[in-house]
Protein backbone atom coordinates (compact mmCIF):
# COMPACT_ATOMS: atom_id res chain seq x y z
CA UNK A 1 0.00 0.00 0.00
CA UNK A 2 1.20 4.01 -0.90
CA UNK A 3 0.97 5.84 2.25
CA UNK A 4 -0.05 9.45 1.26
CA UNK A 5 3.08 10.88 3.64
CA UNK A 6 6.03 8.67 4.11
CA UNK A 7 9.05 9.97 5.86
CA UNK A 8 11.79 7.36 5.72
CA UNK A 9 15.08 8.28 7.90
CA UNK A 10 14.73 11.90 7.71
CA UNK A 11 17.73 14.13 9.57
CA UNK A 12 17.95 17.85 9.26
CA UNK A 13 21.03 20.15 9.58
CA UNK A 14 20.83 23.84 10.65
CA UNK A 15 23.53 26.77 10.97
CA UNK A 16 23.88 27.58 14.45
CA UNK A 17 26.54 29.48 15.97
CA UNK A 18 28.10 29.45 12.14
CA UNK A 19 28.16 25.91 12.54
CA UNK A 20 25.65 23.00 11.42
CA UNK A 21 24.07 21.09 14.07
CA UNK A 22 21.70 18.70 13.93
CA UNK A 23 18.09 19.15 15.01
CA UNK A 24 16.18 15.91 13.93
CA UNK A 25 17.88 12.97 13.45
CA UNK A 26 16.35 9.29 11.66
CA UNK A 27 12.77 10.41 11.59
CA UNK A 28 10.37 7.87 10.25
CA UNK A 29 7.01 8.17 10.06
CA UNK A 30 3.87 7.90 7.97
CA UNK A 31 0.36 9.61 7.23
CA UNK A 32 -2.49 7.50 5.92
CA UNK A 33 -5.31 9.22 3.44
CA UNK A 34 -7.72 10.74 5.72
CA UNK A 35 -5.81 10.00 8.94
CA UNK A 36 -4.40 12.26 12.00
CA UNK A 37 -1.45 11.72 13.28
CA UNK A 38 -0.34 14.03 16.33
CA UNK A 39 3.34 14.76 17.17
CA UNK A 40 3.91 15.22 20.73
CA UNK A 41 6.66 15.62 22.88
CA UNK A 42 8.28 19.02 24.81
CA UNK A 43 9.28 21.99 23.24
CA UNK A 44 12.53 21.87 21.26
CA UNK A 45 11.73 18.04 20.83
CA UNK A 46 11.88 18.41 16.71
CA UNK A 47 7.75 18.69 16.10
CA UNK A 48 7.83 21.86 13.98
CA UNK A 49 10.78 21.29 12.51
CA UNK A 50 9.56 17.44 10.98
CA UNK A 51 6.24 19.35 10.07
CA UNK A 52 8.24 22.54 7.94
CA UNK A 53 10.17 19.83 6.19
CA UNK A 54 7.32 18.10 4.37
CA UNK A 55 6.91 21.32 3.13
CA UNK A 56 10.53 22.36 2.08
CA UNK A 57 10.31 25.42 4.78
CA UNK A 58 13.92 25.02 6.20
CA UNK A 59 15.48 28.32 7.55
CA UNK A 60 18.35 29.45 5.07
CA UNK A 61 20.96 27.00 4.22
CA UNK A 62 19.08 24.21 6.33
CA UNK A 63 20.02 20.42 5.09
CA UNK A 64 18.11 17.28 4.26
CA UNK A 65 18.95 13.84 4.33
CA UNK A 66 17.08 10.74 4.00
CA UNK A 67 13.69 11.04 2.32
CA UNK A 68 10.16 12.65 2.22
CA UNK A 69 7.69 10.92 -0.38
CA UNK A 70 4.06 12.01 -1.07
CA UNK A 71 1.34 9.54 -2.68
CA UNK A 72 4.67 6.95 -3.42
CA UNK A 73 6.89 10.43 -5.25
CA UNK A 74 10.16 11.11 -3.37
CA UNK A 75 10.19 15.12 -3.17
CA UNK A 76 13.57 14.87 -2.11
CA UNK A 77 14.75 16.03 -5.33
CA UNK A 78 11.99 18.60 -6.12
CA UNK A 79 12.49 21.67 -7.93
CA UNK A 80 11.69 25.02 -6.60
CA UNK A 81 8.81 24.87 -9.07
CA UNK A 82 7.71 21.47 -7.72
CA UNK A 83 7.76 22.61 -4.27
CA UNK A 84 5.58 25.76 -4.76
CA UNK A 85 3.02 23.53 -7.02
CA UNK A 86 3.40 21.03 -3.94
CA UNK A 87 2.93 23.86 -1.30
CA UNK A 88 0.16 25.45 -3.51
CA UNK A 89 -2.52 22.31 -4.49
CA UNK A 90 -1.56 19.39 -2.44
CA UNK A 91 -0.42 20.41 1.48
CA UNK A 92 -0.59 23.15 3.76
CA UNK A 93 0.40 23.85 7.30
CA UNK A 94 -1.93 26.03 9.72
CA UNK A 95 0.79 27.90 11.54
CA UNK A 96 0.74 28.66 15.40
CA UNK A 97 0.11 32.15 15.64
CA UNK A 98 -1.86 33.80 12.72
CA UNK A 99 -0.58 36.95 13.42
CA UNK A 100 2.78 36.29 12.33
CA UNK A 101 1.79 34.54 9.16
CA UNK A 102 -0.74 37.02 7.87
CA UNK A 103 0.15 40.19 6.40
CA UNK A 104 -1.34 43.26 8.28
CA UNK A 105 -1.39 45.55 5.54
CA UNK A 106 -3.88 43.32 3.69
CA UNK A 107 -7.53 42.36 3.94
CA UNK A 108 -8.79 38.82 4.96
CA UNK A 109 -9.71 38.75 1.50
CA UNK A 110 -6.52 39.32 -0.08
CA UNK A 111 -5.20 36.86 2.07
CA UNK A 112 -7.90 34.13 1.39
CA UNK A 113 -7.85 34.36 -2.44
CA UNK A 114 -4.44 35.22 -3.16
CA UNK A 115 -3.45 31.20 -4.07
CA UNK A 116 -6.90 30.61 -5.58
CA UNK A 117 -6.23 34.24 -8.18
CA UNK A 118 -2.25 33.60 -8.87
CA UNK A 119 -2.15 29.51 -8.68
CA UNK A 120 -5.45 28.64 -10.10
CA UNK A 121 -5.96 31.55 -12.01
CA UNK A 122 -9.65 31.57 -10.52
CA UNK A 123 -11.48 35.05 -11.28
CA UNK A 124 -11.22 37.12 -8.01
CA UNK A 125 -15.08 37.36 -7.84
CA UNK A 126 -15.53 33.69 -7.73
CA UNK A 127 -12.85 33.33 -5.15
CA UNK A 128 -14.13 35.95 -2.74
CA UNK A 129 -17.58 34.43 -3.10
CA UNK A 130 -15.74 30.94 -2.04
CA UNK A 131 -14.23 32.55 0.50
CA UNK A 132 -16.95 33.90 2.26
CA UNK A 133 -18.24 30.53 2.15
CA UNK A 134 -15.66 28.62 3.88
CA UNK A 135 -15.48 32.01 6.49
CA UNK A 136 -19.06 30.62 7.42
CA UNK A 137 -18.18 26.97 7.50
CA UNK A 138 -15.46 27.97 10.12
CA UNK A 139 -18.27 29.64 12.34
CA UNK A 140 -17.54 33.04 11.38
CA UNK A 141 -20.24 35.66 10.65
CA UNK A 142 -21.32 38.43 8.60
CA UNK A 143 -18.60 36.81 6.10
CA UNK A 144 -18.42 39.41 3.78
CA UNK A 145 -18.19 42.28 5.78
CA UNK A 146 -15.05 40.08 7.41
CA UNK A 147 -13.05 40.17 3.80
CA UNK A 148 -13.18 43.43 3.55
CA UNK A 149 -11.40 43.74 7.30
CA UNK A 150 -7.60 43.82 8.08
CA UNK A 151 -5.99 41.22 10.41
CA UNK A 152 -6.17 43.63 14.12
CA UNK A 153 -10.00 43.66 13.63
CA UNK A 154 -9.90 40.09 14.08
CA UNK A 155 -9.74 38.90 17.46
CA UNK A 156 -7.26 35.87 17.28
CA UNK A 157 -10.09 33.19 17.47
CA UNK A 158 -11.52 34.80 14.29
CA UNK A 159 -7.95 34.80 12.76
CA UNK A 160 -7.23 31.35 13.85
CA UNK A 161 -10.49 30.53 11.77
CA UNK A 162 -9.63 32.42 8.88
CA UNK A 163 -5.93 30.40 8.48
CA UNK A 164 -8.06 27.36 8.77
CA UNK A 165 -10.54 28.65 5.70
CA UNK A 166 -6.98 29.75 3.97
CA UNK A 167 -5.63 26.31 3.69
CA UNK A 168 -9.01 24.35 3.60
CA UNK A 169 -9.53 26.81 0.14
CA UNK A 170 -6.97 25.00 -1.53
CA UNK A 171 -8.61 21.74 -0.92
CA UNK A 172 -5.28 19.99 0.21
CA UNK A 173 -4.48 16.42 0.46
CA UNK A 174 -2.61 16.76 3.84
CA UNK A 175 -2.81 19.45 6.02
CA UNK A 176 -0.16 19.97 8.74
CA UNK A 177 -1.31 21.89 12.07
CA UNK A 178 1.51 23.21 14.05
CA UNK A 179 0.10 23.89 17.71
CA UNK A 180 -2.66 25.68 15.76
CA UNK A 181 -4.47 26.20 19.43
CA UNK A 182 -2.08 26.99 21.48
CA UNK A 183 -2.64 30.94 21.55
CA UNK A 184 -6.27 30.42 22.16
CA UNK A 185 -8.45 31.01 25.20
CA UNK A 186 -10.00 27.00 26.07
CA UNK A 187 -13.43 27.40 25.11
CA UNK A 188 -12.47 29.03 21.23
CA UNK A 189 -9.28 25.84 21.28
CA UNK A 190 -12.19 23.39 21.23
CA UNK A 191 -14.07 25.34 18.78
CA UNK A 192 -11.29 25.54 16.40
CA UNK A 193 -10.38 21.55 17.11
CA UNK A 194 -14.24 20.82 16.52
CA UNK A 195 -14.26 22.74 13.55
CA UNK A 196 -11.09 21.24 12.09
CA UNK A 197 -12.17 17.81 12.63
CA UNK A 198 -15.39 18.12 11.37
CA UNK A 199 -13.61 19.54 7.84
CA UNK A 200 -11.05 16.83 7.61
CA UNK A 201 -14.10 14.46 8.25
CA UNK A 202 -15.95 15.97 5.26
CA UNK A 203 -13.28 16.59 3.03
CA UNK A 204 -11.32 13.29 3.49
CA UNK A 205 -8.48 14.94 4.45
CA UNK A 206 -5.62 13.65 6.45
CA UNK A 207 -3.37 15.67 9.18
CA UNK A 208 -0.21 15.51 10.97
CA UNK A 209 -1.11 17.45 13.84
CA UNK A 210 1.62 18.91 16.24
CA UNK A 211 0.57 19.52 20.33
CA UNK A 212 2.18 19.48 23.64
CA UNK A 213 -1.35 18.09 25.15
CA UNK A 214 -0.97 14.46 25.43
CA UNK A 215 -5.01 14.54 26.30
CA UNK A 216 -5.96 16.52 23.14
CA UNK A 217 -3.61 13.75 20.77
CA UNK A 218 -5.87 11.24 22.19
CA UNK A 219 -8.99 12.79 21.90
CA UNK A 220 -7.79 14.07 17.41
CA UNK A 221 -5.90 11.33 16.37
CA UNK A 222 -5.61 7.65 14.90
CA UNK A 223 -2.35 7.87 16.19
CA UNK A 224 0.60 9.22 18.33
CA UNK A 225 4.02 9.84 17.71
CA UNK A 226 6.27 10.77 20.82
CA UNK A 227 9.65 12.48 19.97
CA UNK A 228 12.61 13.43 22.34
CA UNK A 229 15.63 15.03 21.12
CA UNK A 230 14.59 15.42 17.19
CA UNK A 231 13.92 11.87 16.69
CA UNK A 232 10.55 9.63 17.69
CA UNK A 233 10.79 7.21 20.46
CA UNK A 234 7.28 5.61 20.10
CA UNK A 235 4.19 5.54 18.05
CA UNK A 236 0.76 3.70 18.82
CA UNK A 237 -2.63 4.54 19.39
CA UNK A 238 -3.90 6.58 21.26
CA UNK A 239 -5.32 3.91 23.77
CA UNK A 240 -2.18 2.10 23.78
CA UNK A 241 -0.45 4.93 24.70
CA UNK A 242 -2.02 5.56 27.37
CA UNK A 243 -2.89 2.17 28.93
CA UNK A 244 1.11 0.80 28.10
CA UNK A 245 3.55 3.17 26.91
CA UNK A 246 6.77 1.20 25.83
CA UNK A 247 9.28 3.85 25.97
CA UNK A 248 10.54 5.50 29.85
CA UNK A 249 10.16 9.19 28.06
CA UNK A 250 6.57 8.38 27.10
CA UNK A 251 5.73 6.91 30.71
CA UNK A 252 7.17 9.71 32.09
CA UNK A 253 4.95 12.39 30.12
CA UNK A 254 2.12 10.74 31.33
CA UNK A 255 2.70 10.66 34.76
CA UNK A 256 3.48 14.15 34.62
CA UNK A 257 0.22 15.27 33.71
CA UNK A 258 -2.56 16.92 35.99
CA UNK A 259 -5.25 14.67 36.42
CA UNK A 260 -8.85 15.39 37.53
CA UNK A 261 -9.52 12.12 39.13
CA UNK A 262 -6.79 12.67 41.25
CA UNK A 263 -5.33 14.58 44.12
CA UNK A 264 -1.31 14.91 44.67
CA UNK A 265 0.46 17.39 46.23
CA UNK A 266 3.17 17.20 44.07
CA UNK A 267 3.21 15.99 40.03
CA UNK A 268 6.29 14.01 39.38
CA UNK A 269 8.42 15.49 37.07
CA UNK A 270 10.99 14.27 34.54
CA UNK A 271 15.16 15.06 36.06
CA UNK A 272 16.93 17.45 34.46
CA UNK A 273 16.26 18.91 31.07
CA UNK A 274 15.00 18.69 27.35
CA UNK A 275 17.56 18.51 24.81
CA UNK A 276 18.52 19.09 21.02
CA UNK A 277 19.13 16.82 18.24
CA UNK A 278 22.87 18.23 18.71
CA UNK A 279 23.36 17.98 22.39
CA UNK A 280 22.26 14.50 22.77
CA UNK A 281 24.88 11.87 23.70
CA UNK A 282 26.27 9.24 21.89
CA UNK A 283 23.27 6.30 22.18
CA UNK A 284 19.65 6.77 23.45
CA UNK A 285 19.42 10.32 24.20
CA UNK A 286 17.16 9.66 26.67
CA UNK A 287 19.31 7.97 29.05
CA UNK A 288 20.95 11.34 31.17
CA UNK A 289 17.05 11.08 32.13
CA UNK A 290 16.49 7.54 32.22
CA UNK A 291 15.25 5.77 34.95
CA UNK A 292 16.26 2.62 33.55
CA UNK A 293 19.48 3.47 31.98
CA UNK A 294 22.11 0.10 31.64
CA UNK A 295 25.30 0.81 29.84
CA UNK A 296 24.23 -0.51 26.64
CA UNK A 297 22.04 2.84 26.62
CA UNK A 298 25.21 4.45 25.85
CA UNK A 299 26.46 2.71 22.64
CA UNK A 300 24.10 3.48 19.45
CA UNK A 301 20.72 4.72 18.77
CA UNK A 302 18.24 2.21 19.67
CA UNK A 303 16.66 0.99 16.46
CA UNK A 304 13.03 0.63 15.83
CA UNK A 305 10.85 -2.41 17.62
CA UNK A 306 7.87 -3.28 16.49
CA UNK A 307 5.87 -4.55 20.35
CA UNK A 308 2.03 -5.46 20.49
CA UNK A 309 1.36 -3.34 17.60
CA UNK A 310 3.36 -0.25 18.71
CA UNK A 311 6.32 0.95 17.41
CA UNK A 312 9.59 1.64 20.18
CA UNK A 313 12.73 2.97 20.16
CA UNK A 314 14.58 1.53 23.31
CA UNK A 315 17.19 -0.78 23.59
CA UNK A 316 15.32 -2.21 26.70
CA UNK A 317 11.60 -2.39 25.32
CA UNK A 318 10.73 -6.15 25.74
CA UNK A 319 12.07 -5.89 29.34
CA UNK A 320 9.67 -2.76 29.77
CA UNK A 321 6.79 -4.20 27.95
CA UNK A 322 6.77 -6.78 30.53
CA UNK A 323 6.81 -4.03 33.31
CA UNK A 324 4.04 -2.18 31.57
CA UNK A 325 1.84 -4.96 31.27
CA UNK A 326 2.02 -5.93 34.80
CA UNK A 327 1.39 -2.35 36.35
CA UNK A 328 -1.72 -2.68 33.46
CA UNK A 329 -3.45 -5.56 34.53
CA UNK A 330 -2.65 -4.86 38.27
CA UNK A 331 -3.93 -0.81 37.88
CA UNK A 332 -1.18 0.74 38.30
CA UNK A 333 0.66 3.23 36.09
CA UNK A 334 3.88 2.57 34.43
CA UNK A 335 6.73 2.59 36.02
């Protein structure tokens, strides 16, 4: 079977300090048609940065390796030309904060119709009339009136909802939401997630969608990816996840998390701190923060395990499956 996104071994170089370092390292993973997948993990972890390379948005003089394929075509090669085309009619990415990827000087209607009037070559009429559609489909009223606005008289609810109608216009494929709540109040974030599911529903659309909230992944998605240190440590569903998670990092998250059933005076927290792709150590780079680190931890990269349908990076999974299915079946959490 073609998956729609495949991502096979991906690493990434950037300039920093005047010197490459890496920020995502052996990166493999794959979007269905008309699935979500959500990319979790803390920040700095490598979610944004896996998310801008399906879409060839590197910072300047940002490097490659490995491969990125769409509907079975490597676009590891791509031209320029291929990319925009790519960029234009078959993905998108809803961006974080709205404010700093719209232009201020221009109306929500410039903004909405620009790719439908230059890549299309749609007359500006018919797009503005589509536009105003889609405005209403993502709850937002008095439509027209809206277009004819610039970005401040949107409140950031409203402009969160009119990036959603700006990528949803260009009927993509694949649609990659970076943290695309994360500036909103709680009541407008589950708006916007309603809305966007509903959509993707409809339009048989699939999405890698980026979060910190481990509880909002497992509400969205089909499934999970964890990453740590630019590279994923686990992926399974949702309920898997949760119930057994294979890797110590994943386990960890979990426990970490305010929970409404319970009362503790304390949340445990994960030793020291996050790190990047480049300032992991030789091995897992997991194991300075490893509760279960051996000395083989140290020597390479744990390679991919496929346990009880889940998919771990550890070079002591099948001990910790064991360990996780015991605290399971006795109701207790991993550990």
């Amino acid at each position: 079977m073609t998956h729609l996104l495949n991502i096979e071994n991906l690493s990434v170089d950037l300039v920093v300090h005047r010197r490459y370092r890496k920020v995502l390292q052996d990166v493999s993973i794959t979007v269905e048609r008309a699935e979500v997948v959500s990319l979790v993990g803390e920040s700095g972890s490598g979610k944004s940065m896996t998310a801008r390379s399906v879409l060839n948005l590197l910072p300047a003089q940002g490097k490659m390796s490995g491969d990125i394929a769409f509907d079975g075509q490597s676009l590891m090669n791509a031209s320029d030309k291929d990319w925009q085309k790519f960029r234009a009619t078959r993905a998108a990415m809803i961006f974080q904060d709205p404010r700093a990827s719209i232009n201020p000087v221009h109306r929500i209607g410039d903004f909405l119709t620009e790719a439908l009037v230059h890549n299309r070559g749609m007359d500006r009429h018919e797009a503005l009339a589509r536009a105003a559609t889609l405005l209403e489909q993502v709850g937002i009223d008095d439509a027209k009136r809206r277009l004819r606005q610039y970005p401040h008289e949107l409140s950031g609810g409203m402009l969160q909802r009119a990036m959603i109608a700006s990528v949803l216009l260009i009927e993509p494929e694949l649609i990659l939401a970076d943290e695309p709540t994360t500036a909103l109040d709680v009541t407008t974030q589950a708006d916007v997630i309603a809305i966007l599911d509903d959509l993707r529903a409809q339009r048989d659309m699939a999405m890698l969608f980026i979060t910190h909230d481990l509880e909002l992944a497992a509400a969205f998605s089909d499934r999970v990816a964890v990453m740590y240190a630019g590279y994923i440590v686990e992926i399974s569903t949702p309920t898997q996840l949760h119930s057994r998670p294979l890797h110590p990092y994943t386990a960890a998250l979990l426990r970490s998390r305010p929970m409404l059933h319970e009362r503790t005076a304390r949340l445990p927290q994960i030793s020291g701190r996050p790190l990047s792709a480049f300032e992991a150590p030789p091995g897992c780079p997991f194991q300075d923060r490893c509760p279960y680190v051996q000395a083989q931890c140290g020597g390479s990269l744990p390679q991919p395990q496929l346990i009880n349908g889940s998919v771990v990076r550890c070079h002591r999974a099948n001990e910790l499956e064991l360990v996780s299915t015991v605290n399971a079946e006795g109701g207790h959490s991993h550990g």
